[in-house]
N, C-alpha and C. Protein backbone atom coordinates (compact mmCIF):
# COMPACT_ATOMS: atom_id res chain seq x y z
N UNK A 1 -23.47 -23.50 -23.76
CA UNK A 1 -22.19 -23.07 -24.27
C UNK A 1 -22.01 -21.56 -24.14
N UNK A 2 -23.12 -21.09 -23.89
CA UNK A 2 -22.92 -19.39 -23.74
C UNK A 2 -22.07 -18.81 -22.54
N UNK A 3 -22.39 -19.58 -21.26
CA UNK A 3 -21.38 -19.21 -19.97
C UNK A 3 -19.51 -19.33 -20.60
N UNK A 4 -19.49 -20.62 -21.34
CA UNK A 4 -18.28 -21.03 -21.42
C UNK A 4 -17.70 -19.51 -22.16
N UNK A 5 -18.42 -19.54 -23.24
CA UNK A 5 -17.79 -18.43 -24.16
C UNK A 5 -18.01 -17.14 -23.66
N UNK A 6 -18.99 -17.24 -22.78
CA UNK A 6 -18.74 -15.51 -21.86
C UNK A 6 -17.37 -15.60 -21.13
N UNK A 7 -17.24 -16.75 -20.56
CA UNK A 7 -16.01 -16.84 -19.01
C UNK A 7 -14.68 -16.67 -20.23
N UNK A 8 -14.47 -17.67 -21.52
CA UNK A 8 -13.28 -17.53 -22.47
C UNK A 8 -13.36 -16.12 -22.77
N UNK A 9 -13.97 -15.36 -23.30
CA UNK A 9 -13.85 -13.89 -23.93
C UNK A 9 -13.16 -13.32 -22.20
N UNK A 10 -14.15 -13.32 -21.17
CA UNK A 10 -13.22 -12.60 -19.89
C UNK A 10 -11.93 -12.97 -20.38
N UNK A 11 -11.61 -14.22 -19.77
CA UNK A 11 -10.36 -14.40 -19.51
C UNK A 11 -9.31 -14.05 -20.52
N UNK A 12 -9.70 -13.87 -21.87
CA UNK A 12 -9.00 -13.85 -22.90
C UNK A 12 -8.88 -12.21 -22.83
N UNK A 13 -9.77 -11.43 -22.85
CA UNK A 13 -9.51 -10.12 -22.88
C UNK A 13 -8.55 -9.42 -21.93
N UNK A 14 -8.09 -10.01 -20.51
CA UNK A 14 -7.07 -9.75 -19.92
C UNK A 14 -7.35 -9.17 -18.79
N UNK A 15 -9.09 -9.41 -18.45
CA UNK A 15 -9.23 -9.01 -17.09
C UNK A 15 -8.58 -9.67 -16.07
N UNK A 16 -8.66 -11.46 -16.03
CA UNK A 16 -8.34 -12.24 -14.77
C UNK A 16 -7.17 -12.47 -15.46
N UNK A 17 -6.19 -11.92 -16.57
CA UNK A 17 -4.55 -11.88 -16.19
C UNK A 17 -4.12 -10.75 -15.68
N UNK A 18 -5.00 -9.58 -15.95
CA UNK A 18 -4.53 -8.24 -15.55
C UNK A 18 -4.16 -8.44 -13.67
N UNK A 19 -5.81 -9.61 -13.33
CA UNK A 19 -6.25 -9.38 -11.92
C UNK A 19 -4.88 -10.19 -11.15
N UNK A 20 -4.50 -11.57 -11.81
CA UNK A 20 -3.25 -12.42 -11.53
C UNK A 20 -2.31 -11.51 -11.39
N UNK A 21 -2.04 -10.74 -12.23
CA UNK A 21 -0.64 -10.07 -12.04
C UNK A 21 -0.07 -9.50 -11.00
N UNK A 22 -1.34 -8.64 -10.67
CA UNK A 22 -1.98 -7.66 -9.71
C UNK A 22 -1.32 -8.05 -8.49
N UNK A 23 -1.92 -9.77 -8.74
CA UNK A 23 -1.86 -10.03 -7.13
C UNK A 23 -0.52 -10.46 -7.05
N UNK A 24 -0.27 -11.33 -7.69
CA UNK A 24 1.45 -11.56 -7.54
C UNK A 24 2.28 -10.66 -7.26
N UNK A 25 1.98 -9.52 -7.95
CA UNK A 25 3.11 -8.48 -7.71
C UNK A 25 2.89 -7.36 -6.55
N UNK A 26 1.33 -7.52 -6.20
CA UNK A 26 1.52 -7.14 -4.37
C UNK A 26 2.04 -7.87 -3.77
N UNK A 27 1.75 -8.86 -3.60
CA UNK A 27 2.78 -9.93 -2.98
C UNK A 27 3.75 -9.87 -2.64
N UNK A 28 4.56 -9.60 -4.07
CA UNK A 28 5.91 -9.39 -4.35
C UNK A 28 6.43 -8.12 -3.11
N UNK A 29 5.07 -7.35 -3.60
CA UNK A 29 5.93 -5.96 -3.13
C UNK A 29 5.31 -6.02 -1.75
N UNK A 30 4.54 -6.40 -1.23
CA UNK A 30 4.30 -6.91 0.26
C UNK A 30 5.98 -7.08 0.90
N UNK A 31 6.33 -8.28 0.30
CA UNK A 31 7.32 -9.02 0.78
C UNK A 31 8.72 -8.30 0.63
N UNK A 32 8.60 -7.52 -0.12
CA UNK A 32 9.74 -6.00 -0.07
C UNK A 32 9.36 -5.18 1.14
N UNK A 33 8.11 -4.78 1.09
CA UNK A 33 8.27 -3.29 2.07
C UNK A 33 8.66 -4.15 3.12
N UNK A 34 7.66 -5.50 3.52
CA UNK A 34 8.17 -5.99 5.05
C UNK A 34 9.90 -6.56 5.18
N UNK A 35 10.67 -6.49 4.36
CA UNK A 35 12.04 -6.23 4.21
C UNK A 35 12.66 -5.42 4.77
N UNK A 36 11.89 -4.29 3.99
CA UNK A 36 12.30 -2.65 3.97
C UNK A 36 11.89 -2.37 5.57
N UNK A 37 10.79 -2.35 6.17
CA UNK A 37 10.65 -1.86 7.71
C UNK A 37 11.38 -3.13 8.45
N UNK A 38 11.59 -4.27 8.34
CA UNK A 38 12.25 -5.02 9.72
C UNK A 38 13.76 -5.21 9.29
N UNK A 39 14.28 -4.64 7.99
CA UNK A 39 15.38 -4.73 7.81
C UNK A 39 16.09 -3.47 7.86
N UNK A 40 15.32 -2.12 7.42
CA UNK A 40 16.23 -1.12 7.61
C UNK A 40 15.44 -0.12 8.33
N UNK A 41 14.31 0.50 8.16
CA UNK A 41 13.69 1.14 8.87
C UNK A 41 13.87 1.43 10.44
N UNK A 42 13.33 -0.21 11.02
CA UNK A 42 12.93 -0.54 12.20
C UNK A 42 14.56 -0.61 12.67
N UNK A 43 15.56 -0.84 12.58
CA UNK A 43 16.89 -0.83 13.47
C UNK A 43 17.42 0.53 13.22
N UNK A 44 16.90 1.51 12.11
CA UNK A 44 17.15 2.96 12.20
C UNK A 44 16.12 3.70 13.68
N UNK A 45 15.19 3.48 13.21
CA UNK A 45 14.16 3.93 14.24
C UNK A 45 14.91 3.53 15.72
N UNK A 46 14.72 2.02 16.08
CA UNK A 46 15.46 1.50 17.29
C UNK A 46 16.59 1.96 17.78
N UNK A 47 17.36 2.10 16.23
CA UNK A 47 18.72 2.87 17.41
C UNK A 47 18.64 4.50 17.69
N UNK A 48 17.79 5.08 17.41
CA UNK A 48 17.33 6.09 17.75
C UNK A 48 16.70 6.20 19.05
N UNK A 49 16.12 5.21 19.51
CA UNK A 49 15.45 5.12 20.56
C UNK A 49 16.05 4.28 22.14
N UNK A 50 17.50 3.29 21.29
CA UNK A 50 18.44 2.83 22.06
C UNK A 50 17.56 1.05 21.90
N UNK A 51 17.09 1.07 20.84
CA UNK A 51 16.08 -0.46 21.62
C UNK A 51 16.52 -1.50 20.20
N UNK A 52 16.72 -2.66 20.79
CA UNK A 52 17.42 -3.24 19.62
C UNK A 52 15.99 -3.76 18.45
N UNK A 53 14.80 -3.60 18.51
CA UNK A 53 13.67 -4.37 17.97
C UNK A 53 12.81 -4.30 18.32
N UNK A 54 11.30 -3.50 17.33
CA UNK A 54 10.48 -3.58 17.73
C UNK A 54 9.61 -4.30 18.33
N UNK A 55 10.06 -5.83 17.33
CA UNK A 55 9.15 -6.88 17.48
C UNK A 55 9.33 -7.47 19.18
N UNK A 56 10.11 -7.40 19.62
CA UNK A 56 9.96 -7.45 21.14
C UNK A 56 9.81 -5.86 22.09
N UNK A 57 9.08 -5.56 21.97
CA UNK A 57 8.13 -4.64 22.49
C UNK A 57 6.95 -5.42 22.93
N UNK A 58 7.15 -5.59 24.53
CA UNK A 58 5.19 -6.34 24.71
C UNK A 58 5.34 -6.23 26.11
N UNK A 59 3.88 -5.75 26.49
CA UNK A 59 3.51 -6.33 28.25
C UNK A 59 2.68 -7.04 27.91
N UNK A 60 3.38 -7.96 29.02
CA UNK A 60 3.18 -9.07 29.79
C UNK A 60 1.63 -8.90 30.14
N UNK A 61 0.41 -9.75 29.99
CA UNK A 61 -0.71 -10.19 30.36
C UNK A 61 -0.35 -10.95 30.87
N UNK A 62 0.23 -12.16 30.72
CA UNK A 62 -0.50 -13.64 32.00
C UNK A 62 1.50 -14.10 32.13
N UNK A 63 1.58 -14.17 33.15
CA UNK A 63 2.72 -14.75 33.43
C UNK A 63 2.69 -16.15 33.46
N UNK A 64 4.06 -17.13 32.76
CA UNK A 64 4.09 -18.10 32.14
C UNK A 64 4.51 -18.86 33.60
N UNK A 65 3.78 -20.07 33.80
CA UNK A 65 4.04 -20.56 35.42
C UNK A 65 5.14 -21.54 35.64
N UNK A 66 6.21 -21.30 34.78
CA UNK A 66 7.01 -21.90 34.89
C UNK A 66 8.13 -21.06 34.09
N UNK A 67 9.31 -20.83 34.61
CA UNK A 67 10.03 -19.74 33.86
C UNK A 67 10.97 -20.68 33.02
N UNK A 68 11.73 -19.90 32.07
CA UNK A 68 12.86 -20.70 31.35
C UNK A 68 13.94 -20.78 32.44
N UNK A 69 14.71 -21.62 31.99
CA UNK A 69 16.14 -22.32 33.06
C UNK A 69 17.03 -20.89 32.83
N UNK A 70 17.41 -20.26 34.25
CA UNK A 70 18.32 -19.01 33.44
C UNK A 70 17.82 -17.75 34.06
N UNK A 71 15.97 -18.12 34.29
CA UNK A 71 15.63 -16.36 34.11
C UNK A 71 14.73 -16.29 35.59
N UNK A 72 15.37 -15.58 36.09
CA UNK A 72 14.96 -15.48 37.76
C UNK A 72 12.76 -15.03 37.93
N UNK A 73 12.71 -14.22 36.87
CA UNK A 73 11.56 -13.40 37.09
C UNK A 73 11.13 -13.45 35.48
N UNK A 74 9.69 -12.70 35.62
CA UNK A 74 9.14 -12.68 34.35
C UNK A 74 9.58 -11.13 33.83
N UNK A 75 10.21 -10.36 34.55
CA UNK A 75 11.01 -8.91 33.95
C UNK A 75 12.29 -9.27 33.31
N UNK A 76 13.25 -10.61 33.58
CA UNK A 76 13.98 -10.64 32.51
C UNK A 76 13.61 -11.52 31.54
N UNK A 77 12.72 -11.51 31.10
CA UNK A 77 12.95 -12.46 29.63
C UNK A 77 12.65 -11.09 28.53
N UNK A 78 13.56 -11.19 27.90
CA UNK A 78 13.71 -10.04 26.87
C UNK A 78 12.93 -10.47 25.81
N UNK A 79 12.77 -11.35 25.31
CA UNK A 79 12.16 -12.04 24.13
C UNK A 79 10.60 -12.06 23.87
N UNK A 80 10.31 -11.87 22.98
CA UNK A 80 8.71 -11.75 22.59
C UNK A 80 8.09 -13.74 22.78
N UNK A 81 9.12 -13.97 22.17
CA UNK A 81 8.91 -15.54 21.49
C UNK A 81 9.83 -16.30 22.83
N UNK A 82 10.57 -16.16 23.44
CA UNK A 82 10.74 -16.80 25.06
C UNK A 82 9.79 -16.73 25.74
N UNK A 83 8.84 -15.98 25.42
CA UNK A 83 7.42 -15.75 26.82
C UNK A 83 6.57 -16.33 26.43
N UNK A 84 6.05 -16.60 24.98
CA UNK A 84 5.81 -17.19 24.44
C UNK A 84 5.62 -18.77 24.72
N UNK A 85 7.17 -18.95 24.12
CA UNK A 85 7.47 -20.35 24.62
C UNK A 85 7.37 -21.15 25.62
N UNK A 86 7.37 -20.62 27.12
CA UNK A 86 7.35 -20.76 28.12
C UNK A 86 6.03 -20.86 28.61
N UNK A 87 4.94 -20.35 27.40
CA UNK A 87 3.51 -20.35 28.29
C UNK A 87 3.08 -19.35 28.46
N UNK A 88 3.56 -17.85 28.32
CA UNK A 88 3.17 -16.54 28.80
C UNK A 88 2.15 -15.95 27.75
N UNK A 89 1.42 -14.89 28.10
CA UNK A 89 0.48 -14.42 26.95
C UNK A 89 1.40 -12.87 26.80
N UNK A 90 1.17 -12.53 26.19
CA UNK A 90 1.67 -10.68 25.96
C UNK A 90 1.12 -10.14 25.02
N UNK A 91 1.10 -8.70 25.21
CA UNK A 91 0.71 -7.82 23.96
C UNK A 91 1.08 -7.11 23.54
N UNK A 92 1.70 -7.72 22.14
CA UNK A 92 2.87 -7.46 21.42
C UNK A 92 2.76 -6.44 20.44
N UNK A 93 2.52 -4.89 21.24
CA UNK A 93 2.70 -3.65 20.60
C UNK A 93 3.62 -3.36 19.72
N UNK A 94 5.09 -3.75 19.88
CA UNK A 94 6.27 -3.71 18.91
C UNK A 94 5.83 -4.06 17.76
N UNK A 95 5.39 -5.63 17.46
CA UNK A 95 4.91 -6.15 16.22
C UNK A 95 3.99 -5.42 15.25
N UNK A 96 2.98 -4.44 16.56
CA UNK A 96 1.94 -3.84 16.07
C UNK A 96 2.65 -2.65 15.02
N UNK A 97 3.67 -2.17 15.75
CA UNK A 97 4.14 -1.00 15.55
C UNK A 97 4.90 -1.32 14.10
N UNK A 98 5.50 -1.91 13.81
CA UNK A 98 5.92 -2.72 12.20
C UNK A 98 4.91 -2.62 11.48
N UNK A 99 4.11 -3.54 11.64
CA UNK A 99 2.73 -3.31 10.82
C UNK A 99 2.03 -2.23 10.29
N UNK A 100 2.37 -1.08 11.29
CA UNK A 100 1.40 -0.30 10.96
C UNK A 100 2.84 1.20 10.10
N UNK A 101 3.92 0.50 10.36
CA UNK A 101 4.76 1.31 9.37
C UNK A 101 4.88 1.16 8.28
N UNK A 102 4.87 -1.01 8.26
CA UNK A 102 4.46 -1.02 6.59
C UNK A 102 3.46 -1.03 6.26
N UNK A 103 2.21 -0.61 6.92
CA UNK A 103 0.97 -0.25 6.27
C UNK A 103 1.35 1.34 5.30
N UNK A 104 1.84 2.48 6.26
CA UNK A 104 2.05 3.60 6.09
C UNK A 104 3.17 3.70 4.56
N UNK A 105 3.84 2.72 5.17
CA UNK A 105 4.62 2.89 3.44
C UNK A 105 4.32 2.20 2.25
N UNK A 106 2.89 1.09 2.19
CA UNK A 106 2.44 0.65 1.39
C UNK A 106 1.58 1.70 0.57
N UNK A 107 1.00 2.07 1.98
CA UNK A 107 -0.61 3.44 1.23
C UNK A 107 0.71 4.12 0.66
N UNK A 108 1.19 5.06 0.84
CA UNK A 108 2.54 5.95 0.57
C UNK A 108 2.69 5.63 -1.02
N UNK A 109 3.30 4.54 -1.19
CA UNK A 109 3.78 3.69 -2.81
C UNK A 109 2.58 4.08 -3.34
N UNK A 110 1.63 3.32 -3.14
CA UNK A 110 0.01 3.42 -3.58
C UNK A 110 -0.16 4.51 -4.51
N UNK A 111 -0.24 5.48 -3.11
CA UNK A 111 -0.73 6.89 -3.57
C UNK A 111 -0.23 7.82 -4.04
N UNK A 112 1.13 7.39 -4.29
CA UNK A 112 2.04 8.06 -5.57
C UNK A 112 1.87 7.08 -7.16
N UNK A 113 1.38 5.91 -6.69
CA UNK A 113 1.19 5.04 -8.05
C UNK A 113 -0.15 5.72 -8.70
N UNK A 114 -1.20 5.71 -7.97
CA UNK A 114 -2.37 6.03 -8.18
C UNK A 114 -2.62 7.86 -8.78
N UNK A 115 -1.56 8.51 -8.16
CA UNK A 115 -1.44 9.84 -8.22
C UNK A 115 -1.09 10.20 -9.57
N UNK A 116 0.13 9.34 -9.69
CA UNK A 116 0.76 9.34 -11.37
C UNK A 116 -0.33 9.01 -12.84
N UNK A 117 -0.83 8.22 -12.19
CA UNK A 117 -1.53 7.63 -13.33
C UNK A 117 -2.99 8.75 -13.53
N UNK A 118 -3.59 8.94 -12.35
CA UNK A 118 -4.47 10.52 -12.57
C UNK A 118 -3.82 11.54 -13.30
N UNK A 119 -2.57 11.89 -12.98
CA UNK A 119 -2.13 13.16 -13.67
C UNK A 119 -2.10 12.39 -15.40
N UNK A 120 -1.58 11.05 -15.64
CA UNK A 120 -1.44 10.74 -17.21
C UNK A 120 -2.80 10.73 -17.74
N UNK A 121 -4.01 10.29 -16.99
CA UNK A 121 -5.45 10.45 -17.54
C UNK A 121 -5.76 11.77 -18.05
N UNK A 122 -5.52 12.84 -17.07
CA UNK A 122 -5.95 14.09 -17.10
C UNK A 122 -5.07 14.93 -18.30
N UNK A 123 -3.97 14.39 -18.58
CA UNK A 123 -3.31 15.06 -19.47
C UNK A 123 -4.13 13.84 -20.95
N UNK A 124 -4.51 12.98 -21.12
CA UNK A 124 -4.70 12.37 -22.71
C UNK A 124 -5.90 12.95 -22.32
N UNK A 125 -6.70 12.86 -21.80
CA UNK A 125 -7.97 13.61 -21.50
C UNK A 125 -8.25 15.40 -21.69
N UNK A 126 -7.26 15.93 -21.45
CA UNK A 126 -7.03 17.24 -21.97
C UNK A 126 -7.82 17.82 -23.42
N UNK A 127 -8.70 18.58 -23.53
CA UNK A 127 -9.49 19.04 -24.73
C UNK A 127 -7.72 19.35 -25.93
N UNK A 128 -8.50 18.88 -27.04
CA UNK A 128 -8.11 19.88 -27.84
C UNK A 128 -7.74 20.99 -28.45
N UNK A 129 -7.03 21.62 -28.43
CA UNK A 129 -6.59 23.22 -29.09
C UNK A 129 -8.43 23.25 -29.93
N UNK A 130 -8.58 24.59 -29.64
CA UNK A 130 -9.84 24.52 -30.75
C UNK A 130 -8.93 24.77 -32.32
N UNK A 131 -9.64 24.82 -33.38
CA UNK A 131 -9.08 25.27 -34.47
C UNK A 131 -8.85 26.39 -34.93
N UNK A 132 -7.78 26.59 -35.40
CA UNK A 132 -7.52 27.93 -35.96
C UNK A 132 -8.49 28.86 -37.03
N UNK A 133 -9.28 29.56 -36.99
CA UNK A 133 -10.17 30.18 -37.94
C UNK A 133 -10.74 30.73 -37.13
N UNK A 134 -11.70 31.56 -37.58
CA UNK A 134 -12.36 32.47 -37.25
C UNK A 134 -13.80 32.38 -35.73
N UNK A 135 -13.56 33.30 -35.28
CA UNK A 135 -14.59 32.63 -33.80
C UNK A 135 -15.86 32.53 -34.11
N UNK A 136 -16.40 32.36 -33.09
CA UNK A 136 -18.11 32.19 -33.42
C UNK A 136 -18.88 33.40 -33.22
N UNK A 137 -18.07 34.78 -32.45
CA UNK A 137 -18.49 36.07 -32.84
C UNK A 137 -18.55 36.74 -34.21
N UNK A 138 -17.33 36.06 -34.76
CA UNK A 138 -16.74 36.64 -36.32
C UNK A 138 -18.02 35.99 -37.21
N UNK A 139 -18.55 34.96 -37.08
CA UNK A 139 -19.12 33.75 -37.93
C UNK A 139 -20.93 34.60 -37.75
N UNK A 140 -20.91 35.14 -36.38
CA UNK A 140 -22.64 35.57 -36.50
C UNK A 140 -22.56 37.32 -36.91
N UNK A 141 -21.36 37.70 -36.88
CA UNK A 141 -21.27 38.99 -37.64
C UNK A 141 -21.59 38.35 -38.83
N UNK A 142 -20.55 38.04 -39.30
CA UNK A 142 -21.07 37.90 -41.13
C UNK A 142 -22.05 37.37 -41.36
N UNK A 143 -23.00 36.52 -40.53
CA UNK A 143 -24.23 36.13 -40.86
C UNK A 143 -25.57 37.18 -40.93
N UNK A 144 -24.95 38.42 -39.97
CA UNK A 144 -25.86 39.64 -39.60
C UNK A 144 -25.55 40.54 -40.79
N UNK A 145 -24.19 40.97 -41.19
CA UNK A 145 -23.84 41.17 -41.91
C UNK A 145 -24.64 41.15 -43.10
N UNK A 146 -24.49 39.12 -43.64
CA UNK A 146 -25.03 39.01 -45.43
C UNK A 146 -26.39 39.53 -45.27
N UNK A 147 -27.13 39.63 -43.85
CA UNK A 147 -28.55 39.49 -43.70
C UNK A 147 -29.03 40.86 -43.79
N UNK A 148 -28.24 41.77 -43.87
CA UNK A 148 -28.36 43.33 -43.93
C UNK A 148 -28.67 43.58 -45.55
N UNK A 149 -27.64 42.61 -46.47
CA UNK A 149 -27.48 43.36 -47.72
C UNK A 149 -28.37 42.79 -48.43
């Protein structure tokens, strides 16, 4: 019965709800930032660059041996997921390039979350005012002092 009542006290004290929360709400916020870069980011960036989407950004490794109905050559298929479909392999740098923006704006959140909460440690952590009275120079005078008379 001792495991049981070790694992109940964990769970009760609020480590593995603290840890649940945790994860749900990366999740959560996973599923925001990748919002945030393929919804507004990435077509700011793109039209800056004239390109409608990262995620089709890729060369072509293995050409697909049979093309879609429509597309003369393996230089027009515009699509990441048409080359794909068709059988083709590619390496899909665009996709990479998303990823590694919402990596950049995840650490980013992070390390302003993490940043904040150092500065609130360091401030309850902050010493005390010493007390008002007399110093510890004043305190061994008068001790030299009574020791004179």
């Amino acid at each position: 019965m001792g495991m049981v009542k070790d694992f109940k006290d964990f769970a009760i004290k609020g480590n593995m709800v603290d840890m649940a929360i945790g994860i749900v709400l990366g999740a959560a916020f996973g599923t925001v930032v990748k919002s945030l870069v393929s919804d507004v980011v990435t077509p700011i960036v793109a039209s800056i660059f004239k390109m409608p989407d990262f995620a089709n950004l890729f060369f072509v490794l293995r050409a697909p041996e049979t093309l879609p109905e429509g597309v003369a050559s393996v230089g027009d298929i515009t699509s990441l997921q048409e080359l794909r479909d068709a059988g083709g392999v590619a390496l899909a740098y665009g996709s990479f390039i998303n990823a590694v923006i919402a990596f950049i704006i995840v650490a980013l959140a992070l390390w302003v979350i993490v940043r904040a909460i150092n500065k609130l440690k360091k401030e309850e952590e902050a010493p005390a005012p010493a007390p008002a009275g007399p110093s510890e120079l004043d305190v061994l005078l008068e001790i030299r002092d009574s020791l004179k008379k």
